[in-house]
Structures are given as C-alpha cells and as structure tokens.
PDB file of N, CA and C in Angstrom:
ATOM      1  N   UNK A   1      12.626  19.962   1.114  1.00  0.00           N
ATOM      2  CA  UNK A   1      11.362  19.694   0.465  1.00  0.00           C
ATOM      3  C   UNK A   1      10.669  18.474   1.049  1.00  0.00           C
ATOM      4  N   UNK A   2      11.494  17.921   1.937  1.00  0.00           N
ATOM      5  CA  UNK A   2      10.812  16.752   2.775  1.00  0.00           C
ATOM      6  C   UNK A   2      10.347  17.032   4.391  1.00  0.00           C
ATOM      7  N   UNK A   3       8.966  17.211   4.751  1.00  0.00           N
ATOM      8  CA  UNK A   3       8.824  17.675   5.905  1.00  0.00           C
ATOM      9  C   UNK A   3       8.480  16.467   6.588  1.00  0.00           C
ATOM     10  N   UNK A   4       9.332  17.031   8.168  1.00  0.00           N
ATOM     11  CA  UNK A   4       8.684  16.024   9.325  1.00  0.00           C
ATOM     12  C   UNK A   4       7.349  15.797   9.387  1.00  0.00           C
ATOM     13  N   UNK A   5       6.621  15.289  10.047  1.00  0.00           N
ATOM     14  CA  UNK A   5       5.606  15.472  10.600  1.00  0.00           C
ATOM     15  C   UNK A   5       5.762  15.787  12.028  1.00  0.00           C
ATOM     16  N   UNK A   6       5.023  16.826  12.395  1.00  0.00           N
ATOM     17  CA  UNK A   6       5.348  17.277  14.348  1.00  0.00           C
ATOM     18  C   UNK A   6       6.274  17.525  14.165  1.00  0.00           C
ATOM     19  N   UNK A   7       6.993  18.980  13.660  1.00  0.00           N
ATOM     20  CA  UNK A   7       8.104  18.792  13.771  1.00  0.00           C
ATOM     21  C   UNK A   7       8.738  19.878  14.897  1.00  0.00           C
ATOM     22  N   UNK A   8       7.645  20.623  15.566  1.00  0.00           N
ATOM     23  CA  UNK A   8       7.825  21.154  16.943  1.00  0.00           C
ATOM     24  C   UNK A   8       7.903  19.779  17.710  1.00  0.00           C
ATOM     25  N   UNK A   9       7.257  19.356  17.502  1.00  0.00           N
ATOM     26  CA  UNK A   9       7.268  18.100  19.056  1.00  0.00           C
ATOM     27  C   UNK A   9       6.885  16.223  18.092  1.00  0.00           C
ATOM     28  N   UNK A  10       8.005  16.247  17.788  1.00  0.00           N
ATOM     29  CA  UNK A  10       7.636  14.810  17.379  1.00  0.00           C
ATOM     30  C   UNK A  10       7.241  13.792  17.873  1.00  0.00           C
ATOM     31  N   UNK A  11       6.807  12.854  17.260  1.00  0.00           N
ATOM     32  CA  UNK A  11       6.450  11.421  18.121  1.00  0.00           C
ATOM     33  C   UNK A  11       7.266  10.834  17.638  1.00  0.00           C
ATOM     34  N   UNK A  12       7.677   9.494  18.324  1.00  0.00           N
ATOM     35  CA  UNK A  12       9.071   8.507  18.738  1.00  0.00           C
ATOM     36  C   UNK A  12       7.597   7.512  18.805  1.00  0.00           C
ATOM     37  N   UNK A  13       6.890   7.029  17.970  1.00  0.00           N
ATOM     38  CA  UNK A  13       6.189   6.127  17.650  1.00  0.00           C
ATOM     39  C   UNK A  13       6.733   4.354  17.361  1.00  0.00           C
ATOM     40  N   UNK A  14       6.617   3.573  19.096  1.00  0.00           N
ATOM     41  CA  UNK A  14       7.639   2.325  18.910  1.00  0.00           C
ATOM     42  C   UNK A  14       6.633   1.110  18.814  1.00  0.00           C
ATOM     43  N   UNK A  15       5.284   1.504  19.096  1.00  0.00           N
ATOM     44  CA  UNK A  15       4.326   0.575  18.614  1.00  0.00           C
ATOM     45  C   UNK A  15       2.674   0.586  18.167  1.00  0.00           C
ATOM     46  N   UNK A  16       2.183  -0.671  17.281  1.00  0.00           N
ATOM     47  CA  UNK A  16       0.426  -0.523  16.956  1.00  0.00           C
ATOM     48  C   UNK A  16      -0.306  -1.428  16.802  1.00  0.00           C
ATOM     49  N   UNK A  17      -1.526  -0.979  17.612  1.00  0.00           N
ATOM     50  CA  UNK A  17      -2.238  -2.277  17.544  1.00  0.00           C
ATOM     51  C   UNK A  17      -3.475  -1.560  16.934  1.00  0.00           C
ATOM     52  N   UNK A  18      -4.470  -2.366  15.910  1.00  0.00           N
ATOM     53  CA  UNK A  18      -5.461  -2.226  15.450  1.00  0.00           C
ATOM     54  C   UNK A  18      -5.480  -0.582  14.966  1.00  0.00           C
ATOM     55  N   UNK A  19      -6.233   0.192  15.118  1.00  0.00           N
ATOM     56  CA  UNK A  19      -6.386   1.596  14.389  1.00  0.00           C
ATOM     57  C   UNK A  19      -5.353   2.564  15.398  1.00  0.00           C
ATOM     58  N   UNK A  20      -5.054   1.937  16.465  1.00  0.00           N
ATOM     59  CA  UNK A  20      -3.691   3.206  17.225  1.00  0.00           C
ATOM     60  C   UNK A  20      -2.661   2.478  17.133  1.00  0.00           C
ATOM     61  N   UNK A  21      -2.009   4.207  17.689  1.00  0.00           N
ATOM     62  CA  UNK A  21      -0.324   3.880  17.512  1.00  0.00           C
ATOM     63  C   UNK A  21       0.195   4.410  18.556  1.00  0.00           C
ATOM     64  N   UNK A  22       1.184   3.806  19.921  1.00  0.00           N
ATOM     65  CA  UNK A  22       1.403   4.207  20.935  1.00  0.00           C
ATOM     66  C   UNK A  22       3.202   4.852  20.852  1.00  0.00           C
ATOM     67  N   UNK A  23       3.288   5.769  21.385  1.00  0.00           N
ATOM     68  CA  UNK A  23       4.752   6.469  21.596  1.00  0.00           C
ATOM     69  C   UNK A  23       5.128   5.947  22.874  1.00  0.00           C
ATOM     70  N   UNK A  24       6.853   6.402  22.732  1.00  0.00           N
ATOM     71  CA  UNK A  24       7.784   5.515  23.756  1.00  0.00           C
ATOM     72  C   UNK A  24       7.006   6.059  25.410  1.00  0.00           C
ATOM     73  N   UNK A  25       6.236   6.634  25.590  1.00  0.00           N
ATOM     74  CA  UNK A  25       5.731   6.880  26.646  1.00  0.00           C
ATOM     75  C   UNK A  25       4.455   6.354  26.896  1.00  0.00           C
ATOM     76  N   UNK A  26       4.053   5.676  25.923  1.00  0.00           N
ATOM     77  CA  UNK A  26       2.653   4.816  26.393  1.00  0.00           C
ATOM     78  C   UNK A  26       1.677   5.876  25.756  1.00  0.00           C
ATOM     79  N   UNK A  27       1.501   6.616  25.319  1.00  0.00           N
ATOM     80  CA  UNK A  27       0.189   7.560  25.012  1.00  0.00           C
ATOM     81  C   UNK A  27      -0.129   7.169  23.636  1.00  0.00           C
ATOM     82  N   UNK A  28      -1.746   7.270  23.454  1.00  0.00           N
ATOM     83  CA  UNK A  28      -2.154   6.520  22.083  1.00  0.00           C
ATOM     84  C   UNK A  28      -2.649   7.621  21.394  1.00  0.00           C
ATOM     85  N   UNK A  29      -2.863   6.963  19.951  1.00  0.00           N
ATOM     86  CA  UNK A  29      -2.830   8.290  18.582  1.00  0.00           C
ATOM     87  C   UNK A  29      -3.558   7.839  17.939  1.00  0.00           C
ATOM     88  N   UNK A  30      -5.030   8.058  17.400  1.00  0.00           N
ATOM     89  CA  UNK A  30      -5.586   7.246  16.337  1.00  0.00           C
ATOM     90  C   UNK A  30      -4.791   7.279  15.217  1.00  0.00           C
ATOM     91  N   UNK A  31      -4.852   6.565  14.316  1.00  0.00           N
ATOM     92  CA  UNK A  31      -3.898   6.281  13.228  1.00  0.00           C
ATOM     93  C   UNK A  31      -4.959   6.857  12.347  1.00  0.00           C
ATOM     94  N   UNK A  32      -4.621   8.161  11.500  1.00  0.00           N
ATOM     95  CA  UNK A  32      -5.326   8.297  10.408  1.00  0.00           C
ATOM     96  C   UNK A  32      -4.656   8.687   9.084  1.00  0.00           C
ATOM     97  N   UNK A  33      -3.185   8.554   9.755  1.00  0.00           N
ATOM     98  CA  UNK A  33      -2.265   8.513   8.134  1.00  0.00           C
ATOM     99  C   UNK A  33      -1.350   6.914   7.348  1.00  0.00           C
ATOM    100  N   UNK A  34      -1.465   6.186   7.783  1.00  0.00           N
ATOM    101  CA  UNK A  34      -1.168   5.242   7.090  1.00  0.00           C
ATOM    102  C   UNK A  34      -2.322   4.625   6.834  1.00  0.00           C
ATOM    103  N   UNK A  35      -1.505   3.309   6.056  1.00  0.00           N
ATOM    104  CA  UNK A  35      -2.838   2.671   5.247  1.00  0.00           C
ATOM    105  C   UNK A  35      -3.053   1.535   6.149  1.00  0.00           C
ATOM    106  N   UNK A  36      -3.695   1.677   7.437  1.00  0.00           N
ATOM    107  CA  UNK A  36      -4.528   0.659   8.358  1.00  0.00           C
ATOM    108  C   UNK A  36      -5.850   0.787   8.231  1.00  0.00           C
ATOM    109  N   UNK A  37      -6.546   1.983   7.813  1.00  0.00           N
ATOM    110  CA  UNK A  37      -8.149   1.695   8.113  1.00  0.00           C
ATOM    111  C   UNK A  37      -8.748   0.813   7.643  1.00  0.00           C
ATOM    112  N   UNK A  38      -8.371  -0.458   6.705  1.00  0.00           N
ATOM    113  CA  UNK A  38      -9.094  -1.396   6.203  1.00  0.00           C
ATOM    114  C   UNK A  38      -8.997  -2.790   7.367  1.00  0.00           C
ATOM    115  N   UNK A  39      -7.991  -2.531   7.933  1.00  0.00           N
ATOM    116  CA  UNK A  39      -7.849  -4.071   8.851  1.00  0.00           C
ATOM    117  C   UNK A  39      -7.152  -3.896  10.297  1.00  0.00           C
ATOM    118  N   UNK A  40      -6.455  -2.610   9.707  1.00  0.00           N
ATOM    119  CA  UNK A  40      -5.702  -2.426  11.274  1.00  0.00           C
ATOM    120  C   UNK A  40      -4.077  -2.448  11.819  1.00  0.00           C
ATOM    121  N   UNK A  41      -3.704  -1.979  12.606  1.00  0.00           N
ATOM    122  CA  UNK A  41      -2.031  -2.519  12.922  1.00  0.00           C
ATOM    123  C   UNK A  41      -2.273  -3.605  13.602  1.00  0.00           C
ATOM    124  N   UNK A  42      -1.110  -5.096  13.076  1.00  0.00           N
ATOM    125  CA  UNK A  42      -1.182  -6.247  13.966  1.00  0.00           C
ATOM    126  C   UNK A  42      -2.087  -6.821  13.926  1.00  0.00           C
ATOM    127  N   UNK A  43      -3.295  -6.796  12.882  1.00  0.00           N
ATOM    128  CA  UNK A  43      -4.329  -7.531  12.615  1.00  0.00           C
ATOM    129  C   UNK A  43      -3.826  -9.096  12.343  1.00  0.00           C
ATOM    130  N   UNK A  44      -4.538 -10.230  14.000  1.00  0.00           N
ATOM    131  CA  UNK A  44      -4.142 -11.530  13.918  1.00  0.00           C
ATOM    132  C   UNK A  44      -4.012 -11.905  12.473  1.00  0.00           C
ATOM    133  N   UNK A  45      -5.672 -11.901  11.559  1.00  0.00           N
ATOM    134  CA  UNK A  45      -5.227 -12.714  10.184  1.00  0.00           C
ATOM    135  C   UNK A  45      -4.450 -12.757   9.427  1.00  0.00           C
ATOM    136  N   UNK A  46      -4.361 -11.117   9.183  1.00  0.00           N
ATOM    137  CA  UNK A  46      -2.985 -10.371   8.294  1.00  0.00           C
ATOM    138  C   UNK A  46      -1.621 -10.960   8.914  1.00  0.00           C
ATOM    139  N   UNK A  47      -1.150 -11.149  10.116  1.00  0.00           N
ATOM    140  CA  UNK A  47      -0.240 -11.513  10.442  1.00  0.00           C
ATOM    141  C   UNK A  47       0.194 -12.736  10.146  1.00  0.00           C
ATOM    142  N   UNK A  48      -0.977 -13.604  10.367  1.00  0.00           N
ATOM    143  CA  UNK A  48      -0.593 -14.843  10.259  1.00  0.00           C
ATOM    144  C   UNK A  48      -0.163 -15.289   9.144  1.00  0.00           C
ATOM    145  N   UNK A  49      -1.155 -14.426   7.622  1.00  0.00           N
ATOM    146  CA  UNK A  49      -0.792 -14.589   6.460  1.00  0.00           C
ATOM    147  C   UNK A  49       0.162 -14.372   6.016  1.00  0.00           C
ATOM    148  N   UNK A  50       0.562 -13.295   6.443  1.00  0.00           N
ATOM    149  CA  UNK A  50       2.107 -12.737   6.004  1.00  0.00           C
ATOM    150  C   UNK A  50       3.398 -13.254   6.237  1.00  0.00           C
ATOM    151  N   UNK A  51       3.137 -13.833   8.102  1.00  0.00           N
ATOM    152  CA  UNK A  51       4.559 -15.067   8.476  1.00  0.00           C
ATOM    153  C   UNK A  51       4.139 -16.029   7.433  1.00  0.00           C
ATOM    154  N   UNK A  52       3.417 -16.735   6.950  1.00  0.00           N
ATOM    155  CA  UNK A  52       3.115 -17.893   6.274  1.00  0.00           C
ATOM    156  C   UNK A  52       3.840 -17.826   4.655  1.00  0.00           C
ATOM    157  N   UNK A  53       3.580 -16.291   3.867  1.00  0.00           N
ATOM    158  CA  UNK A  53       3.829 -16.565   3.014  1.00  0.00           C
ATOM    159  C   UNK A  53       5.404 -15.840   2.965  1.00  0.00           C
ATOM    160  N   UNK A  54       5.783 -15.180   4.159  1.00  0.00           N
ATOM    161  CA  UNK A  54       7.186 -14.426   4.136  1.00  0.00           C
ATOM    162  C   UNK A  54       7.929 -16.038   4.675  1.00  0.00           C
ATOM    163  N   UNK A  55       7.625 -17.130   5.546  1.00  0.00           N
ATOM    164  CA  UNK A  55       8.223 -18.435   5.265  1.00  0.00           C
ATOM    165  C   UNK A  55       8.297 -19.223   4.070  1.00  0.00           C
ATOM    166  N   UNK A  56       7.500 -18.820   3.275  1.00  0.00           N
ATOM    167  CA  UNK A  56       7.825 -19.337   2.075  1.00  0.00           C
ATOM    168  C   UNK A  56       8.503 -18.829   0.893  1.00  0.00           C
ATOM    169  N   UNK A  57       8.340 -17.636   0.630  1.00  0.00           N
ATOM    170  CA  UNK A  57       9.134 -16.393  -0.201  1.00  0.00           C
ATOM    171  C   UNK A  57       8.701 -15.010   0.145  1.00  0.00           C
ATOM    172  N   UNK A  58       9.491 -14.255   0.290  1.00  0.00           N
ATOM    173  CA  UNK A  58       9.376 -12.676   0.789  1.00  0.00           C
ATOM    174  C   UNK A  58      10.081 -11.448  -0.532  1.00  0.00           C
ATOM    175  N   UNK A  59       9.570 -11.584  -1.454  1.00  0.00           N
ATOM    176  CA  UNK A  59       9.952 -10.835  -2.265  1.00  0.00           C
ATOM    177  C   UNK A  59       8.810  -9.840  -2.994  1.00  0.00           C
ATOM    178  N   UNK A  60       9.205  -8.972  -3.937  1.00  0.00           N
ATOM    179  CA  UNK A  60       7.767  -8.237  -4.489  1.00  0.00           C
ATOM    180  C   UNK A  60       7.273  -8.432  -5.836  1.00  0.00           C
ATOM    181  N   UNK A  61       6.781  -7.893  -6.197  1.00  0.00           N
ATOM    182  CA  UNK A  61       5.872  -8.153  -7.477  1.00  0.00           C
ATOM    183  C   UNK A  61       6.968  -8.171  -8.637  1.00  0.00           C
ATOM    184  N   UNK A  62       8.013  -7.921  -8.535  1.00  0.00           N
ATOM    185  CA  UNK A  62       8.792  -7.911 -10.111  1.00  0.00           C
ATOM    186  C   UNK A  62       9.508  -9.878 -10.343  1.00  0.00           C
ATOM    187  N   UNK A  63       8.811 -10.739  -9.565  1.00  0.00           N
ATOM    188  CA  UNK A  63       9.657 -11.731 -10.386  1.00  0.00           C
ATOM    189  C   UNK A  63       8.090 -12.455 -10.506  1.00  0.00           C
ATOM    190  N   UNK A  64       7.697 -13.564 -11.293  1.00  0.00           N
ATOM    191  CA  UNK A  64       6.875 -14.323 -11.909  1.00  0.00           C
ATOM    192  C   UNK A  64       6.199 -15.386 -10.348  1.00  0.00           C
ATOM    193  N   UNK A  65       5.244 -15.567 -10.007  1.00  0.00           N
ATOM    194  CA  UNK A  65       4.769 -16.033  -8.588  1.00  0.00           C
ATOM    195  C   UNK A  65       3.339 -16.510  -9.397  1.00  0.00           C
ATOM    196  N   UNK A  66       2.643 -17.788  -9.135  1.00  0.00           N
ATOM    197  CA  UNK A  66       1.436 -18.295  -9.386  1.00  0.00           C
ATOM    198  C   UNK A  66       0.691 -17.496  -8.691  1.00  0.00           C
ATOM    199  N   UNK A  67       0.957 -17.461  -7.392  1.00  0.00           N
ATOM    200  CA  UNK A  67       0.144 -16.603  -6.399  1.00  0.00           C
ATOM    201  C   UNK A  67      -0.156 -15.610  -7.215  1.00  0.00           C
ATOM    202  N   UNK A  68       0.710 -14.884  -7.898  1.00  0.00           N
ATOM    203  CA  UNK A  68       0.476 -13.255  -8.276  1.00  0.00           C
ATOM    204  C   UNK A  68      -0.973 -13.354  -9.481  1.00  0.00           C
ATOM    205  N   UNK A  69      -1.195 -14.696 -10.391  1.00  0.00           N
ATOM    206  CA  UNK A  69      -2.075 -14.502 -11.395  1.00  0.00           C
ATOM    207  C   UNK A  69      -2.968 -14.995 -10.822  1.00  0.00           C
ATOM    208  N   UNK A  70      -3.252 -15.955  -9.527  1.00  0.00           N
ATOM    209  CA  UNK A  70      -4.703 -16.241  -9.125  1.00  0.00           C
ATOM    210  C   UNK A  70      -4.836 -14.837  -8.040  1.00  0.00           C
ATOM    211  N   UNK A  71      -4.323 -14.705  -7.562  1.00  0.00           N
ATOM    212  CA  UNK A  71      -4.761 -13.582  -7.174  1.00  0.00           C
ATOM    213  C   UNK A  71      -5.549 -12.166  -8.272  1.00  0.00           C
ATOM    214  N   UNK A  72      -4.865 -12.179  -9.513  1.00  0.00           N
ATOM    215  CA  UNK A  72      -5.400 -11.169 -10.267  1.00  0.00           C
ATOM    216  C   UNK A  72      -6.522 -11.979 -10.612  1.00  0.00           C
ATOM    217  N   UNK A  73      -7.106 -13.004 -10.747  1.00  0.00           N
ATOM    218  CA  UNK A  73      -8.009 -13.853 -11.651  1.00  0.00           C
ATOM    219  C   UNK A  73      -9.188 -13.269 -10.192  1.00  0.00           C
ATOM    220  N   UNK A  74      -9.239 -14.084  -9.491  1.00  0.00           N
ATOM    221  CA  UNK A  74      -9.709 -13.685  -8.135  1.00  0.00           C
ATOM    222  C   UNK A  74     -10.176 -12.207  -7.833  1.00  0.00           C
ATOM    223  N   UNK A  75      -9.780 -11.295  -8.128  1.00  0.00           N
ATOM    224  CA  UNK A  75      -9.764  -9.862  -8.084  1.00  0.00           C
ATOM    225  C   UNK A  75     -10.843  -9.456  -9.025  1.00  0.00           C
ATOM    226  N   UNK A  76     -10.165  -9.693 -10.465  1.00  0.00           N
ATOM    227  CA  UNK A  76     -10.836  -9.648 -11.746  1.00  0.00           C
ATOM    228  C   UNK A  76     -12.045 -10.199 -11.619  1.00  0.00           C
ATOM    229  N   UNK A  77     -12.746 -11.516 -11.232  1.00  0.00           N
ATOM    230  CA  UNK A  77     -13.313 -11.983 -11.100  1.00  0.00           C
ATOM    231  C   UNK A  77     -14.963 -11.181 -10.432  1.00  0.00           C
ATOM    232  N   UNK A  78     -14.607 -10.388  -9.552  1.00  0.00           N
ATOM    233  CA  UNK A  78     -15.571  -9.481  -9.152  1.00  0.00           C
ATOM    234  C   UNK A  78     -15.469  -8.171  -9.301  1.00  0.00           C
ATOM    235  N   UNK A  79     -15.067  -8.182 -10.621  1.00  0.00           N
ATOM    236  CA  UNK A  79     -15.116  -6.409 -11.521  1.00  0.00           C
ATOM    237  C   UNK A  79     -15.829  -6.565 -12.751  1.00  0.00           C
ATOM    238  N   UNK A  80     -16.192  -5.653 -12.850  1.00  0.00           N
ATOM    239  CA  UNK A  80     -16.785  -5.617 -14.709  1.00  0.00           C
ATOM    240  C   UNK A  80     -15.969  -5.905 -15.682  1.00  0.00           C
ATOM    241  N   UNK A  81     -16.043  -6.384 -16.780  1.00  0.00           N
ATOM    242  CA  UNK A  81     -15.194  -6.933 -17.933  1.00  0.00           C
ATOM    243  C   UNK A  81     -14.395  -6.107 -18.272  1.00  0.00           C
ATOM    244  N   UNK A  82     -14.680  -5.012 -18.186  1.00  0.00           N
ATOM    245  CA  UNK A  82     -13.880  -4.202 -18.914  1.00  0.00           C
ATOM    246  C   UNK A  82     -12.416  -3.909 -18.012  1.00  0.00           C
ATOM    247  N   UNK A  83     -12.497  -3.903 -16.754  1.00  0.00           N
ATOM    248  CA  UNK A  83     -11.688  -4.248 -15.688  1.00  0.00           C
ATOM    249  C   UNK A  83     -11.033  -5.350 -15.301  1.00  0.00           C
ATOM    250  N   UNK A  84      -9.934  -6.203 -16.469  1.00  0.00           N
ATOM    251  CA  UNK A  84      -9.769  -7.112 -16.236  1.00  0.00           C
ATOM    252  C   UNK A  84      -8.303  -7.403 -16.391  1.00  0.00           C
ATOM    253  N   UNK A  85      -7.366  -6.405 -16.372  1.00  0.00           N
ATOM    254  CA  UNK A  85      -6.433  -6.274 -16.046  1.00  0.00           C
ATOM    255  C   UNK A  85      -5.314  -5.704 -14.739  1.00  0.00           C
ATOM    256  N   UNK A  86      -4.908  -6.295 -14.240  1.00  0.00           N
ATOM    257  CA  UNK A  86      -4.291  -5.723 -12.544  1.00  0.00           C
ATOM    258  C   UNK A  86      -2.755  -5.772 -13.078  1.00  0.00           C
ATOM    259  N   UNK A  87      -2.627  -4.575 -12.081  1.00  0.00           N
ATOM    260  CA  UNK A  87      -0.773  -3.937 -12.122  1.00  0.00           C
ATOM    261  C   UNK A  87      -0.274  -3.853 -10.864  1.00  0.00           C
ATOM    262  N   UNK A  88       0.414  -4.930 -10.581  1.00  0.00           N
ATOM    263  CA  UNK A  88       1.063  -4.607  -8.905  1.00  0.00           C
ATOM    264  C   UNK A  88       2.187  -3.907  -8.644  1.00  0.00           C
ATOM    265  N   UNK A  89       2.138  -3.160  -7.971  1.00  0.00           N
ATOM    266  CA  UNK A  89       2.987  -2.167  -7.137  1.00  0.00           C
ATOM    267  C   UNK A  89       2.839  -2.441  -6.132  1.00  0.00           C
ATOM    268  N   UNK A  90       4.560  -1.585  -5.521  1.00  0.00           N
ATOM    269  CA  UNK A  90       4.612  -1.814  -4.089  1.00  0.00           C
ATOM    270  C   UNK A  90       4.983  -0.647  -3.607  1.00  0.00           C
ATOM    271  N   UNK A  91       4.244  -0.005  -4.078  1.00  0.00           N
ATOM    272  CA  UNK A  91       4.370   1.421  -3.293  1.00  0.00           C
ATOM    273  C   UNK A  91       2.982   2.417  -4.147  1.00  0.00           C
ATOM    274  N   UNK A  92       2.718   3.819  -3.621  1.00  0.00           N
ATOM    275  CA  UNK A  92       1.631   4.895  -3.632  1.00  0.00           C
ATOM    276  C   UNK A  92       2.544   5.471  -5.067  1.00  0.00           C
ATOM    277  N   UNK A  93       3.696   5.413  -4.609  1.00  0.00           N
ATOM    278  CA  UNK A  93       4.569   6.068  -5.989  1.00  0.00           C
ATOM    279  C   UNK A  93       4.832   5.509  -6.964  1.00  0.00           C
ATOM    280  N   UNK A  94       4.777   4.132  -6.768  1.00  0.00           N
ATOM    281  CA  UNK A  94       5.021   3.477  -8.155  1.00  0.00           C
ATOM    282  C   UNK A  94       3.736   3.177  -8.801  1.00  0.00           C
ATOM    283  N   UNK A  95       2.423   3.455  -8.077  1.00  0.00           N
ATOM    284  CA  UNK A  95       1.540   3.504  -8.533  1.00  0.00           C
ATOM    285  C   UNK A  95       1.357   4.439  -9.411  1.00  0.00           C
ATOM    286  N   UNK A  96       1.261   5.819  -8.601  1.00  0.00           N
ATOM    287  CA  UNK A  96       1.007   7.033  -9.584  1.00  0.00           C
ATOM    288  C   UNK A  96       2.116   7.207 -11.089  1.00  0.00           C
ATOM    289  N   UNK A  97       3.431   6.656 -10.373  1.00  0.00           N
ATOM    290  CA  UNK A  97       4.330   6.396 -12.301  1.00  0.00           C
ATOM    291  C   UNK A  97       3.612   5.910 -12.929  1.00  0.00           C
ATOM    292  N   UNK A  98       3.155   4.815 -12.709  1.00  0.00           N
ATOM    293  CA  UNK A  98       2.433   3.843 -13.436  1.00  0.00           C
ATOM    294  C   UNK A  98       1.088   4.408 -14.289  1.00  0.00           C
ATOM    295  N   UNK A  99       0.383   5.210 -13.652  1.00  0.00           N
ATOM    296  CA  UNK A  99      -0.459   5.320 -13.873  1.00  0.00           C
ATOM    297  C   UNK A  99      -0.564   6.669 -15.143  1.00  0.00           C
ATOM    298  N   UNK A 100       0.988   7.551 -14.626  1.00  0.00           N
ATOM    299  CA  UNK A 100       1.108   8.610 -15.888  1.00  0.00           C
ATOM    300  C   UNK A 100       1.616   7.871 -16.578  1.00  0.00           C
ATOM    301  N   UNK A 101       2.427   6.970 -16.689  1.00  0.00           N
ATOM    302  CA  UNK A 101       2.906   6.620 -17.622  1.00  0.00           C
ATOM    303  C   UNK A 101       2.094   5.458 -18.676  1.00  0.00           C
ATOM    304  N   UNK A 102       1.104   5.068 -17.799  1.00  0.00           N
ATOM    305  CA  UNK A 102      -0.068   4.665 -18.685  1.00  0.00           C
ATOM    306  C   UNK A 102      -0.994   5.643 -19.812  1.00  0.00           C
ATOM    307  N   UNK A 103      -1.129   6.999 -18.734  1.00  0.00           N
ATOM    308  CA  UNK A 103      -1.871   7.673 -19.196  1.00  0.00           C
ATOM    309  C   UNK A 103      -1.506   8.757 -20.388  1.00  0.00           C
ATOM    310  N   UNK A 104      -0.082   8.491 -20.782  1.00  0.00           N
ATOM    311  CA  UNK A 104       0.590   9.725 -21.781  1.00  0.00           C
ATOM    312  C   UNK A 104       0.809   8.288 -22.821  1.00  0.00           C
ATOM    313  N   UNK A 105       0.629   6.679 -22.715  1.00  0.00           N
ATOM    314  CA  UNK A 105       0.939   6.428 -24.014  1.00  0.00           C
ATOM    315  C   UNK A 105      -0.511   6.299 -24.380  1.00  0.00           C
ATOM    316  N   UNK A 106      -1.416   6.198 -23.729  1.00  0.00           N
ATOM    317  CA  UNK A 106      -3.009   5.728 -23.908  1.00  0.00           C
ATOM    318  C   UNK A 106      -3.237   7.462 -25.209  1.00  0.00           C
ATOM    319  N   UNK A 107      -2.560   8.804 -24.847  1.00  0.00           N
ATOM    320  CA  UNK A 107      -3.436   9.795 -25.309  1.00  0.00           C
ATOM    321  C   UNK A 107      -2.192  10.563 -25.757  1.00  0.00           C
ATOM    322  N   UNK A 108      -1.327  10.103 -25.633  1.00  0.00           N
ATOM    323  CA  UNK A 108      -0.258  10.270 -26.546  1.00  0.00           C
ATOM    324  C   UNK A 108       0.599  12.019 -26.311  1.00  0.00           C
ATOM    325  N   UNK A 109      -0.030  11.808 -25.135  1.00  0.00           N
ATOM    326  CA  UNK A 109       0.375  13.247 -24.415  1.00  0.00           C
ATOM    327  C   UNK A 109       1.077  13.835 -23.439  1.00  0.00           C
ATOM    328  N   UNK A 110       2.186  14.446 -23.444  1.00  0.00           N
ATOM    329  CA  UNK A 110       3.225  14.654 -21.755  1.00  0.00           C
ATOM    330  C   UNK A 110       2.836  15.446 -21.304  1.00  0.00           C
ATOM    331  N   UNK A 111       2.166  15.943 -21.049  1.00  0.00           N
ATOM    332  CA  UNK A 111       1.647  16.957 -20.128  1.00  0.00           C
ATOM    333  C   UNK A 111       0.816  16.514 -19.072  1.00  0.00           C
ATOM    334  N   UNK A 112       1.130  17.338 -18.189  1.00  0.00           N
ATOM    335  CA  UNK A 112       0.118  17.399 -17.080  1.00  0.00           C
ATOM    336  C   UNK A 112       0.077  17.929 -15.539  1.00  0.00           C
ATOM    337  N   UNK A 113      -1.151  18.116 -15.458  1.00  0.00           N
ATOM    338  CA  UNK A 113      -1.851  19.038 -14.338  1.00  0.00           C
ATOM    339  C   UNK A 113      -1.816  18.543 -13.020  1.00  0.00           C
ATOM    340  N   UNK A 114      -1.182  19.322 -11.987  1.00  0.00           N
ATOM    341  CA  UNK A 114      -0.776  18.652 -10.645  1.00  0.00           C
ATOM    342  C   UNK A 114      -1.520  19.930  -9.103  1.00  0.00           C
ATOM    343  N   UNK A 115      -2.265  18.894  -8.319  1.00  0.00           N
ATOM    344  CA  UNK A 115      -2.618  20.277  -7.516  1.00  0.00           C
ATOM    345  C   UNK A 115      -1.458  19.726  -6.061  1.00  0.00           C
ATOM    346  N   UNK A 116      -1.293  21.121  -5.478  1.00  0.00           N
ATOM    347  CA  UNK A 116      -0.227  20.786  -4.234  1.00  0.00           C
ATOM    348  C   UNK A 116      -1.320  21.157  -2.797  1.00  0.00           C
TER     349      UNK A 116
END
C-alpha cells in the first residue's frame, strides 16, 4: 500500500539546490513534490537559520521553547482575530490528525468523508 515513486526507473536523488534536484548522474528534475516552492533546496537564509538555531537546540514542537510563543504572537499578529490560535506540527500527518481530531470534538461527530 506504499508506492515507489518511478518505480520502473527510479531516481537515486543525492542532491538540491533551489527548486531542482540532481541524481547520482548529474541530471536535473524540477522539484514539484516536496515542500520547496516557497524558498527552495539549500536556500542561504534558511540555512543559516537553521545551523543557528540547531546550535542552540534541535528538537520539535512537543517541549515548551519561548521561541515557539513569539513566533505564534508574530504569526497571529497578521491574521484576523478570530485566527488567533496556532498548533505546531511536524509533519502533513500530524497535521491532518490534528485537524480530525479537532474537527469530531468541535461537532461531536466520527465520521467522515475521504477522496483517494
């Protein structure tokens, strides 16, 4: 139930810069399945930010971090009021739990509709 991708002819994908991704033979791939289209693979700033704060702590959203509430304040800050709560995840899947499992105590309902 878990498919390759390419799975006649795979890619051996060993590096990326900005919106491509090059295989062990040098040939490039626009990247249109991960989540780069906002900044890129190897984007200098992103990088720099990330050694900076992975030298200081490298962990995820489940233990208590100042960073984590100015960042939501910051966020919040340029949404409508009514939007003034943030839920971090670290993943697409723990999002969507999150989000049924928001959505069955909000309406008090287990059910639900899935397209494949």
């Amino acid at each position: 139930s878990c498919k390759v991708f390419f799975a006649k002819d795979p890619l051996k994908i060993v590096r990326a810069q900005g919106q491509y991704m090059f295989d062990e033979k040098g040939e490039k791939y626009l990247d249109c399945i991960n989540n780069v289209a906002h900044v890129g693979h190897s984007h200098p700033y992103v990088t720099k930010a990330a050694t900076k704060q992975m030298e200081l702590l490298n962990t995820n959203s489940r233990f208590l971090h100042d960073n984590l509430v100015q960042y939501a304040q910051r966020l919040t800050a340029t949404l409508p009021e009514k939007l003034s709560v943030c839920y971090f995840v670290n993943s697409g899947s723990e999002a969507n739990d999150l989000a049924l499992r928001l959505a069955r105590r909000y309406h008090g309902h287990q059910d639900v509709i899935t397209l494949e």
